[in-house]
N, C-alpha and C. Protein backbone atom coordinates (compact mmCIF):
# COMPACT_ATOMS: atom_id res chain seq x y z
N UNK A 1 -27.17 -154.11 87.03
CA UNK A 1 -27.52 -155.47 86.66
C UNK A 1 -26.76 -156.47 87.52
N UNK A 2 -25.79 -156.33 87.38
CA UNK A 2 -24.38 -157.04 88.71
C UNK A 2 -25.09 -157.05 89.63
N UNK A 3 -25.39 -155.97 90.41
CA UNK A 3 -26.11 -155.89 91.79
C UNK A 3 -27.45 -157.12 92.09
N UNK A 4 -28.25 -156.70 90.84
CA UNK A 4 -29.47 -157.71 90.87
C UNK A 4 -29.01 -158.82 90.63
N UNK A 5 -28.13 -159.47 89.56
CA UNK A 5 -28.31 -160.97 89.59
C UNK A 5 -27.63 -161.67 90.61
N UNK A 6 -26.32 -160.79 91.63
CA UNK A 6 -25.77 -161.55 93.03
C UNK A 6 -26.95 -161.33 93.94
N UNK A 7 -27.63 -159.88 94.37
CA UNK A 7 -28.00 -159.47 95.68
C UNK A 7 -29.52 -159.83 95.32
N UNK A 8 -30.32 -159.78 94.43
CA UNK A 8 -31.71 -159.81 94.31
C UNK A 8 -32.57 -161.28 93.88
N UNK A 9 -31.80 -161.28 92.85
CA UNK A 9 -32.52 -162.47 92.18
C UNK A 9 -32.48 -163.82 92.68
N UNK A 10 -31.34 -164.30 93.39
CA UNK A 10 -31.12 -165.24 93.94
C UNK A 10 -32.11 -165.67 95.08
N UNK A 11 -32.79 -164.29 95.55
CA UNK A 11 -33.59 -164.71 96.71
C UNK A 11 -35.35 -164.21 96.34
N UNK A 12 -35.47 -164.16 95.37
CA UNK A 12 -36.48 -163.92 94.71
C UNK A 12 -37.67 -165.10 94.86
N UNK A 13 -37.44 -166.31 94.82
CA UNK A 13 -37.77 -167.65 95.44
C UNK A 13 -38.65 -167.77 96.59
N UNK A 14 -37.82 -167.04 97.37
CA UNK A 14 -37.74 -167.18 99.06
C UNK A 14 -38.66 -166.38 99.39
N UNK A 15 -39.19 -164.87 98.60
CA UNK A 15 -39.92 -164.11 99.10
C UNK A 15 -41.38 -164.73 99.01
N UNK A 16 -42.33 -163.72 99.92
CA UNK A 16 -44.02 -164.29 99.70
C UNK A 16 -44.10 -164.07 98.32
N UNK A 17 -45.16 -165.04 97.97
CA UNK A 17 -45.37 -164.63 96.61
C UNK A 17 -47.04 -164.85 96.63
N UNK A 18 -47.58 -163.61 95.90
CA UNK A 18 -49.01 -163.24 95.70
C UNK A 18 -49.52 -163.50 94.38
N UNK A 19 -50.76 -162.86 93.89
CA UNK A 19 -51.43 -161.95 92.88
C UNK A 19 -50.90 -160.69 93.23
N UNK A 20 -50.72 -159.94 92.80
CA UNK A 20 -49.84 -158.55 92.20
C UNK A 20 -50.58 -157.66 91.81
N UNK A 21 -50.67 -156.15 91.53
CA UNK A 21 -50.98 -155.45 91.18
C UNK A 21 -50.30 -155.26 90.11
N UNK A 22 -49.02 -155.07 90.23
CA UNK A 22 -47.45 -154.97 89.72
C UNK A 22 -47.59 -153.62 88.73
N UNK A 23 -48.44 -152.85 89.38
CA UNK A 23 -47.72 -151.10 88.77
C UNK A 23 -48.62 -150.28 89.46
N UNK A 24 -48.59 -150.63 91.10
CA UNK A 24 -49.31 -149.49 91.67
C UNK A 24 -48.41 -147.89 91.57
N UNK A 25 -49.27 -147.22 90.39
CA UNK A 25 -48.46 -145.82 90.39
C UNK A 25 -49.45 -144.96 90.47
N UNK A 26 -49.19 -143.58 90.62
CA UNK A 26 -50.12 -142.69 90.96
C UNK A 26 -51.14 -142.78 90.08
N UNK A 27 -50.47 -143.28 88.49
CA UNK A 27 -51.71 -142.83 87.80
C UNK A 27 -52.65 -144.07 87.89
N UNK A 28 -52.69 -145.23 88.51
CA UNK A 28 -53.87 -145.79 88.67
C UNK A 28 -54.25 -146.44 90.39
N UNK A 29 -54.31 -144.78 90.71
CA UNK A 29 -54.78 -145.01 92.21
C UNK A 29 -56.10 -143.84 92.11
N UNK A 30 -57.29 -144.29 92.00
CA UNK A 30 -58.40 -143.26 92.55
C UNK A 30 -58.50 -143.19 93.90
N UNK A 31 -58.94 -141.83 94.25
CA UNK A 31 -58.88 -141.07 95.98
C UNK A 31 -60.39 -140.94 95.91
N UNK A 32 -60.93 -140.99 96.59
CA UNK A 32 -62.48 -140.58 97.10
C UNK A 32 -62.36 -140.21 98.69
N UNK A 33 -63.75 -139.86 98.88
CA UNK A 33 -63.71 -139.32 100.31
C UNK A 33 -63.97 -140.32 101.47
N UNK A 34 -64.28 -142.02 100.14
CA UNK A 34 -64.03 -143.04 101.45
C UNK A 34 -62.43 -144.39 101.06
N UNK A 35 -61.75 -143.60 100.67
CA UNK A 35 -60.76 -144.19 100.55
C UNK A 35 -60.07 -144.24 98.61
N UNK A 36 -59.23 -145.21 98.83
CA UNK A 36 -58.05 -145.45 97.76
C UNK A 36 -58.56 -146.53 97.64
N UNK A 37 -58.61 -146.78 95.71
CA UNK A 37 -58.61 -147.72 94.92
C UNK A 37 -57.77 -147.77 93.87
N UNK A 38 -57.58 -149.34 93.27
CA UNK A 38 -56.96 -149.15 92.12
C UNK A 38 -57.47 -149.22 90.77
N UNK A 39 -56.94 -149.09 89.66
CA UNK A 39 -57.21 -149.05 88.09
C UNK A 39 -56.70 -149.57 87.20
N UNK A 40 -56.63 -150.18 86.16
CA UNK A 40 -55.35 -150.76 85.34
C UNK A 40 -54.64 -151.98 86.26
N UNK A 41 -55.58 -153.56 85.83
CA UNK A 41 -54.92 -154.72 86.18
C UNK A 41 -54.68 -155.23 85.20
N UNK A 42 -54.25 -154.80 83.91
CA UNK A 42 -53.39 -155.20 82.82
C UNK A 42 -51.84 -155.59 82.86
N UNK A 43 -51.03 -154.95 84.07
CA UNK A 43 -49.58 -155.64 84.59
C UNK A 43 -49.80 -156.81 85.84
N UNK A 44 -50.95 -157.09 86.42
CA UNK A 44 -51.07 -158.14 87.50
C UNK A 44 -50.72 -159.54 87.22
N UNK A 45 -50.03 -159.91 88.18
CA UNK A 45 -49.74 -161.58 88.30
C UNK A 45 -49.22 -162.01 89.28
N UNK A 46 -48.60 -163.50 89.71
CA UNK A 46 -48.28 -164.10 90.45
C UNK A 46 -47.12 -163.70 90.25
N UNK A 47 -46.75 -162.87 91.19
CA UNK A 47 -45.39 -162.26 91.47
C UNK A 47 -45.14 -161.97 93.18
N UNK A 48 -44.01 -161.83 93.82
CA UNK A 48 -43.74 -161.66 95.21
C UNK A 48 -44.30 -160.44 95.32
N UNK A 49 -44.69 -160.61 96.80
CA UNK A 49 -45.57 -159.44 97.16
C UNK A 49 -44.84 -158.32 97.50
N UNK A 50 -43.72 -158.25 97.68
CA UNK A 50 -42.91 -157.24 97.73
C UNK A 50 -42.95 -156.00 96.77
N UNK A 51 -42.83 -156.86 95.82
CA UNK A 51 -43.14 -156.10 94.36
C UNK A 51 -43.84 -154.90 94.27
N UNK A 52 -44.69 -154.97 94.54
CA UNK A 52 -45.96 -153.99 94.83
C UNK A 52 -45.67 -152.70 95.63
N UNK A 53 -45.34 -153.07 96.36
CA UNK A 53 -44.03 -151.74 97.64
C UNK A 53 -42.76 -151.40 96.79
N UNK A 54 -42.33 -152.32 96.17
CA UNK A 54 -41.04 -151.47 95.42
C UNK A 54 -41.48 -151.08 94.26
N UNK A 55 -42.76 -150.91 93.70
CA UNK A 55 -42.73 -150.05 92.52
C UNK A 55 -43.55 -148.96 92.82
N UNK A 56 -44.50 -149.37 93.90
CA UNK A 56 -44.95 -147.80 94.54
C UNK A 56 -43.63 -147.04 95.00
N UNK A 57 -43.22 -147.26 96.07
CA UNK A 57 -42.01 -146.56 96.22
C UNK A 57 -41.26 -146.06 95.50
N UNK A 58 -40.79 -146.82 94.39
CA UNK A 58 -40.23 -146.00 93.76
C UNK A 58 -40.92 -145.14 92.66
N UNK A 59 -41.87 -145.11 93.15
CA UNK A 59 -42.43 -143.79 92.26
C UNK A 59 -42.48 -142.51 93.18
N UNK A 60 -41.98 -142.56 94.96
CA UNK A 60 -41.92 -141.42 95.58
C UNK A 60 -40.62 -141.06 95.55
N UNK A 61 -39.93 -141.66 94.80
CA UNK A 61 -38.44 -141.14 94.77
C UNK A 61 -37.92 -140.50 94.09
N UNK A 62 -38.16 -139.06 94.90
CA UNK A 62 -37.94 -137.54 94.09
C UNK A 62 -36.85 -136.74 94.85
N UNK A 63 -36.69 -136.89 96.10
CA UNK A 63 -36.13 -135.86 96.98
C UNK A 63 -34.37 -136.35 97.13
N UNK A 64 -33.67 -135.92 96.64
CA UNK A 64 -32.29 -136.49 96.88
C UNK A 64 -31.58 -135.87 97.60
N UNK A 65 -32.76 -135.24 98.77
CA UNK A 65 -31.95 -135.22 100.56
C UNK A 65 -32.14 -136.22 101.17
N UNK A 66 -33.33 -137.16 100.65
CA UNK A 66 -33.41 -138.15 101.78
C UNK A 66 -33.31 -139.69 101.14
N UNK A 67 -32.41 -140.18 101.89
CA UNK A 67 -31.52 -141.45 101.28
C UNK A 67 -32.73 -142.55 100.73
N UNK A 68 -33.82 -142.21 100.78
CA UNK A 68 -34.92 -143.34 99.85
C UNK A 68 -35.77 -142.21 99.34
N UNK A 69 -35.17 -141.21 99.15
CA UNK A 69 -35.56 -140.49 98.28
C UNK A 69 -36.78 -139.76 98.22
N UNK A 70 -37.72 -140.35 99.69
CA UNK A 70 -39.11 -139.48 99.80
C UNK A 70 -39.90 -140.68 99.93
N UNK A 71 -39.33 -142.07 100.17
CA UNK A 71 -39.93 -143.29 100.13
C UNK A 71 -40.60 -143.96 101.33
N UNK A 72 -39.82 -143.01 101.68
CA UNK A 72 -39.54 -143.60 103.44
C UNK A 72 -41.38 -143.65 104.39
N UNK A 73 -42.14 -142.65 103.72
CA UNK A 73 -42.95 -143.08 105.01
C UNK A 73 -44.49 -144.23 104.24
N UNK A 74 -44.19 -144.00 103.03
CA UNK A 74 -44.71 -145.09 102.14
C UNK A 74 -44.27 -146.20 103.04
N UNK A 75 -42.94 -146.99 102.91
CA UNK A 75 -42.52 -147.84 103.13
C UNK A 75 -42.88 -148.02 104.63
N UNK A 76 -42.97 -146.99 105.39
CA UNK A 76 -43.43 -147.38 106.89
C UNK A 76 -45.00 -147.41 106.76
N UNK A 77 -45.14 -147.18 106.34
CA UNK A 77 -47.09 -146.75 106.21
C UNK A 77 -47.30 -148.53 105.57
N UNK A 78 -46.77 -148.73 104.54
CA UNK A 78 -47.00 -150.40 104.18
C UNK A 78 -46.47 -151.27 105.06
N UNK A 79 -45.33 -151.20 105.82
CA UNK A 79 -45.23 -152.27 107.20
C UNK A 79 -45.70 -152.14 107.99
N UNK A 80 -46.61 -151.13 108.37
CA UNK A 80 -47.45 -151.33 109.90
C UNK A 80 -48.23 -152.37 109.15
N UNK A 81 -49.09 -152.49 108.34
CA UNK A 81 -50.23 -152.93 107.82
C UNK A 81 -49.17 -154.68 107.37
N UNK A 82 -48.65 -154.83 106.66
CA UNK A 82 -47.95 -155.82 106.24
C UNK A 82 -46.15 -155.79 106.85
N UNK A 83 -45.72 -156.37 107.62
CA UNK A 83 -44.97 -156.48 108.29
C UNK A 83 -43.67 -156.68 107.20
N UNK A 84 -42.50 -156.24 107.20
CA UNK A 84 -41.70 -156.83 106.01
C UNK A 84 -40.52 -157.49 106.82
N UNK A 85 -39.96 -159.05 106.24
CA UNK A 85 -39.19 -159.76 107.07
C UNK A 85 -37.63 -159.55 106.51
N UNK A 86 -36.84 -160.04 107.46
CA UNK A 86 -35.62 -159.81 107.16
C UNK A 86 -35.27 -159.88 105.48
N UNK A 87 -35.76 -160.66 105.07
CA UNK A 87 -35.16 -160.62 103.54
C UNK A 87 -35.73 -159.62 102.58
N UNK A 88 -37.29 -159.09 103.00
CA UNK A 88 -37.74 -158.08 102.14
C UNK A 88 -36.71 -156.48 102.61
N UNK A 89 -36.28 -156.59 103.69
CA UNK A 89 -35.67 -155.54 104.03
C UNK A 89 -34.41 -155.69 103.27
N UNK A 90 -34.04 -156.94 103.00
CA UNK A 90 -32.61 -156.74 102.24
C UNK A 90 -32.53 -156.48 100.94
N UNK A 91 -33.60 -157.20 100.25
CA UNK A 91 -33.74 -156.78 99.08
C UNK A 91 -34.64 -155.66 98.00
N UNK A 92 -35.20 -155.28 99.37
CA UNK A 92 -36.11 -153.90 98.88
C UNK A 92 -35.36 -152.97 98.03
N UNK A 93 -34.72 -152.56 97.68
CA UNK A 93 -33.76 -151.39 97.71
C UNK A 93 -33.75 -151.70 96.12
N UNK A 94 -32.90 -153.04 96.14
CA UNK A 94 -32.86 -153.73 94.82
C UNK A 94 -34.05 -153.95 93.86
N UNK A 95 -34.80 -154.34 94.53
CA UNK A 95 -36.76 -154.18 93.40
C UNK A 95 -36.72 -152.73 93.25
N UNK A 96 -36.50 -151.72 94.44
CA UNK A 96 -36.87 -150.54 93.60
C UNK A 96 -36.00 -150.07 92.26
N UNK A 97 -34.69 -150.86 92.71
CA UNK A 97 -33.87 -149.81 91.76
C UNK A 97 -34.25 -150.39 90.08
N UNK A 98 -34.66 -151.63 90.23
CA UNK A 98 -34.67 -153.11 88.99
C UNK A 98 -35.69 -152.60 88.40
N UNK A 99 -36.96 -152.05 89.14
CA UNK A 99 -38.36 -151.38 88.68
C UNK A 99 -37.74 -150.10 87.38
N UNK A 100 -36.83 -149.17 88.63
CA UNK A 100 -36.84 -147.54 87.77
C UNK A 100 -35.49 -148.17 86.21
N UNK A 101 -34.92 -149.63 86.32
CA UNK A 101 -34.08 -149.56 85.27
C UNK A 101 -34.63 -150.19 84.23
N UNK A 102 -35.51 -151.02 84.80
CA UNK A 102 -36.57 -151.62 83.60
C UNK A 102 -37.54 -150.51 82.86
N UNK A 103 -38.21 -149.70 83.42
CA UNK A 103 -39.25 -148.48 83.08
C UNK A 103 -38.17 -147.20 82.06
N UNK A 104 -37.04 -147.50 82.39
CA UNK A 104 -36.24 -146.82 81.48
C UNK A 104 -35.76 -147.16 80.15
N UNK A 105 -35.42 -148.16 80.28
CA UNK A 105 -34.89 -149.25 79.64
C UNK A 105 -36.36 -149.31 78.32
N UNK A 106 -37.11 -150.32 79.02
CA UNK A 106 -38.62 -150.66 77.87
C UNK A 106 -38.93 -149.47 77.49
N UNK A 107 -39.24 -148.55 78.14
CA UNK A 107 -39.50 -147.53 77.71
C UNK A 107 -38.92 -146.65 76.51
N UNK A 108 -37.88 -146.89 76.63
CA UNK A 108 -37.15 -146.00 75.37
C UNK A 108 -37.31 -146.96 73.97
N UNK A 109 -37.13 -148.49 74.47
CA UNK A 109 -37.23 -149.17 73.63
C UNK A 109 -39.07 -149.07 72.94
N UNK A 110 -39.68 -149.22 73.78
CA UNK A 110 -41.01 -148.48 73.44
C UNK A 110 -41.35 -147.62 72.15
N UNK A 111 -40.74 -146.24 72.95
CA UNK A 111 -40.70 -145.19 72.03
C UNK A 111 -40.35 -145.20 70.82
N UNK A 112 -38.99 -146.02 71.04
CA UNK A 112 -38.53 -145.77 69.67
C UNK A 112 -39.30 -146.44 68.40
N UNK A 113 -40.20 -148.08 69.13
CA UNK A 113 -41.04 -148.71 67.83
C UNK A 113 -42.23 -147.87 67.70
N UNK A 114 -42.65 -146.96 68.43
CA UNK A 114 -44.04 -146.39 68.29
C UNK A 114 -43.64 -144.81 68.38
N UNK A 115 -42.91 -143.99 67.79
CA UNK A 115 -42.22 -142.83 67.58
C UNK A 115 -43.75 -141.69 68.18
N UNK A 116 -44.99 -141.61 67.37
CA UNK A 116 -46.23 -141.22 67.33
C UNK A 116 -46.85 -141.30 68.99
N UNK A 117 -46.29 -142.16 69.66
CA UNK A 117 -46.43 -142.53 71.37
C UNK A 117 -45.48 -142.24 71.96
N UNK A 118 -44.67 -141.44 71.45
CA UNK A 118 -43.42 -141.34 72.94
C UNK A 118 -43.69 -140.56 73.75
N UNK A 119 -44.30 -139.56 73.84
CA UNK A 119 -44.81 -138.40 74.76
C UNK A 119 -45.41 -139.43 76.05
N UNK A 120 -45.89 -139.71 75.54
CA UNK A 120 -47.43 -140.90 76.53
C UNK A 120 -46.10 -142.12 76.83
N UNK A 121 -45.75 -142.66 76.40
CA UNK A 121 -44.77 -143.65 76.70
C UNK A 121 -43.51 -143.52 77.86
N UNK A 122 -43.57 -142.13 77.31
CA UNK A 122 -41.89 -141.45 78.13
C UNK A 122 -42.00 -140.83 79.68
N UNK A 123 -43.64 -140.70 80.06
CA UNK A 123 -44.04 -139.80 80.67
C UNK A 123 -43.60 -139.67 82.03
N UNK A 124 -43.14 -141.46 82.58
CA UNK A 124 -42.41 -141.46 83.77
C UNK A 124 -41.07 -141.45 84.18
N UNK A 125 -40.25 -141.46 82.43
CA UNK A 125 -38.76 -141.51 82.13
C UNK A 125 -37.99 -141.00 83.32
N UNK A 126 -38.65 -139.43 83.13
CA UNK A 126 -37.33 -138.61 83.77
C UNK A 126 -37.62 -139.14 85.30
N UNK A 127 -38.45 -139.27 85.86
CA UNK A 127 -38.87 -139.64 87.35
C UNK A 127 -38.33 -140.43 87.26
N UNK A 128 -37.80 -141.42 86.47
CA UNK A 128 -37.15 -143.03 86.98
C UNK A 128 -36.11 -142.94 87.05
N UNK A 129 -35.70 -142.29 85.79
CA UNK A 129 -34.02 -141.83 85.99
C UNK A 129 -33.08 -141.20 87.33
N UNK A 130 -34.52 -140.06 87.63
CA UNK A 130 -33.92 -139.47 88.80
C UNK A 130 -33.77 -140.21 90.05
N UNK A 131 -34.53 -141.18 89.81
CA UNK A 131 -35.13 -142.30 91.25
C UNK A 131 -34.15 -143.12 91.10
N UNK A 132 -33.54 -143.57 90.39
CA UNK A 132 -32.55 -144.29 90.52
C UNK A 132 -31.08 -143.70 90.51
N UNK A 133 -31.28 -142.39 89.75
CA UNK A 133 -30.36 -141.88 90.11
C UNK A 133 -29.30 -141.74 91.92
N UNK A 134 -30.89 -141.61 92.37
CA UNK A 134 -31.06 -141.16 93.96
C UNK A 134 -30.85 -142.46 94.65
N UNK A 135 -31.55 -143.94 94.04
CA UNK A 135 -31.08 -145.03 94.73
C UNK A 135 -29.71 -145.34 94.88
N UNK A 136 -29.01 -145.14 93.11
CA UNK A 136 -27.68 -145.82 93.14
C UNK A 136 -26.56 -145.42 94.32
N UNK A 137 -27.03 -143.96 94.99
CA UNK A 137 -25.91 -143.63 95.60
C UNK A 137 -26.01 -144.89 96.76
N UNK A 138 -26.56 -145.49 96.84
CA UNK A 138 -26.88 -146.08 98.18
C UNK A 138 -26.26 -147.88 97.68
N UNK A 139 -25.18 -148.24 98.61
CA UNK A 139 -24.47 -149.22 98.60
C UNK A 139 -25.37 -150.12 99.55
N UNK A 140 -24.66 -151.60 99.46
CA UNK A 140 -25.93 -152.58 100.22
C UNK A 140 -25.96 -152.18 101.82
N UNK A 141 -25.01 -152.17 102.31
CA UNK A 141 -25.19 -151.61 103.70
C UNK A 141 -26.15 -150.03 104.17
N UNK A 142 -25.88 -149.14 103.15
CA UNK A 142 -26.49 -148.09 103.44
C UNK A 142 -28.35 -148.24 103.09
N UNK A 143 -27.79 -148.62 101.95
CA UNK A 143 -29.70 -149.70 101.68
C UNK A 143 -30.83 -149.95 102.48
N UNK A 144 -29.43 -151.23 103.10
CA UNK A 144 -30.48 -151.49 104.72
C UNK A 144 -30.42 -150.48 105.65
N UNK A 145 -29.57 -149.92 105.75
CA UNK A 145 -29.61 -148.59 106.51
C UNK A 145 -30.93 -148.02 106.88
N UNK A 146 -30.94 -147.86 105.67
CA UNK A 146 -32.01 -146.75 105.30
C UNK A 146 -33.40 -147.12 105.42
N UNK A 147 -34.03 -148.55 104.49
CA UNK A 147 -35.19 -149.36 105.12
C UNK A 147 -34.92 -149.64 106.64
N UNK A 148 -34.16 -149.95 107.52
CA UNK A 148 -34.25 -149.85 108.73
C UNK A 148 -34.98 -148.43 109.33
N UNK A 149 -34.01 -147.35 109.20
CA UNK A 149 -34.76 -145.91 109.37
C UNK A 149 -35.97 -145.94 109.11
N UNK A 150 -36.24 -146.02 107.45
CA UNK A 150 -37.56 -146.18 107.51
C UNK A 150 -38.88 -146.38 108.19
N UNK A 151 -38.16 -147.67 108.38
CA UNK A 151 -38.99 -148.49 109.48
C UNK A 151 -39.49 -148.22 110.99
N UNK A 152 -38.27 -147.30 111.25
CA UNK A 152 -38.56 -146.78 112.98
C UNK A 152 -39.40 -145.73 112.14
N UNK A 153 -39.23 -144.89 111.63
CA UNK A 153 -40.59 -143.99 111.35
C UNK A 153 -41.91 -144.37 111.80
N UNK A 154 -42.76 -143.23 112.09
CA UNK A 154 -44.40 -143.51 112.48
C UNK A 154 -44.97 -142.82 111.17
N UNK A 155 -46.16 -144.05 110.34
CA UNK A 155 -46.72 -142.81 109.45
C UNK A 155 -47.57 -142.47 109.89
N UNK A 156 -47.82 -141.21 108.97
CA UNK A 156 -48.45 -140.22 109.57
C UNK A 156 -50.23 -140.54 109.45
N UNK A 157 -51.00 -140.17 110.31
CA UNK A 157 -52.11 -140.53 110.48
C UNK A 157 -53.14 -139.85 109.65
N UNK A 158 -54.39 -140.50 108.91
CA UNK A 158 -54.54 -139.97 107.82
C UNK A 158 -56.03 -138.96 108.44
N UNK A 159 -56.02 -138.05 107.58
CA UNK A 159 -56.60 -136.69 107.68
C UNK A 159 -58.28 -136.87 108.38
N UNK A 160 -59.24 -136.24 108.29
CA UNK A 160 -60.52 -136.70 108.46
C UNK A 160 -61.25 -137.39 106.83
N UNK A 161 -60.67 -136.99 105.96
CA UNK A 161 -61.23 -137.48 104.59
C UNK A 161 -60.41 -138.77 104.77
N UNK A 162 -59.64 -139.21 105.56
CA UNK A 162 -59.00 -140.63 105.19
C UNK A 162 -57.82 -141.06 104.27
N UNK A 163 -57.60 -139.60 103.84
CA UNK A 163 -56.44 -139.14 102.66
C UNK A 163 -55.30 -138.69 103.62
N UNK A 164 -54.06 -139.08 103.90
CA UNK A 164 -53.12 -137.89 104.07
C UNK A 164 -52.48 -136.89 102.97
């Protein structure tokens, strides 16, 4: 929380700000054989466009060999297409981590008023936990570190179905 209200929130202002998806997660992305769509615009609003990249992302953050956790070519695959400027690079790190502590957080609180829904409620718990688990090791310098890396990455080019 410390982290977000010095390093994040303050510049929250400053970022682009859109219409939102604001919960692109696996479960409301359909694949077809001519591309990716989405499902569920019940969380959308006028929110920074950033947003949208740090809560996808942090839904690839599973692998805690690699310092964004498996995020990394997401995050390059969304800046070829949308370029991210010095400040989304600084504060990326921070939306993802604010995403997996909020989804933990409501969530339990969730559960606990609707006991009969926690299964369905809880379902991304442990993934968030671990995702942030995997963020926290990462201090602000290593952060940018790491979205830098990211960034020199090439993603990978997508298959003949248009899917990688």
């Amino acid at each position: 929380m410390a982290e977000h209200a010095e390093q994040v929130a303050p510049h929250l202002e400053a970022l682009d700000w859109q219409i939102t998806h604001n919960d692109p997660s696996p479960h409301n992305i359909l694949m077809t054989d001519s591309g990716a769509g989405f499902i569920d615009f019940g969380d959308g609003g006028w929110n920074p466009r950033l947003q949208d990249l740090a809560i996808a992302a942090g839904h690839m953050v599973t692998d805690a060999q690699q310092p964004l956790g498996g995020a990394e070519m997401l995050i390059a695959g969304y800046a070829s297409v949308i370029p991210l400027s010095a400040l989304d690079r600084r504060v990326l790190v921070g939306l993802m981590r604010a995403r997996q502590a909020a989804l933990v957080l409501i969530n339990g609180w969730r559960s606990h008023l609707f006991p009969d829904q926690a299964a369905y409620i809880n379902k991304n718990v442990a993934r968030a936990e671990r995702g942030l688990a995997i963020l926290s090791r990462l201090d602000t310098l290593a952060a940018q570190a790491a979205i830098e890396k990211a960034l020199s990455a090439t993603p990978p080019a997508p298959n003949q179905e248009g899917i990688s």
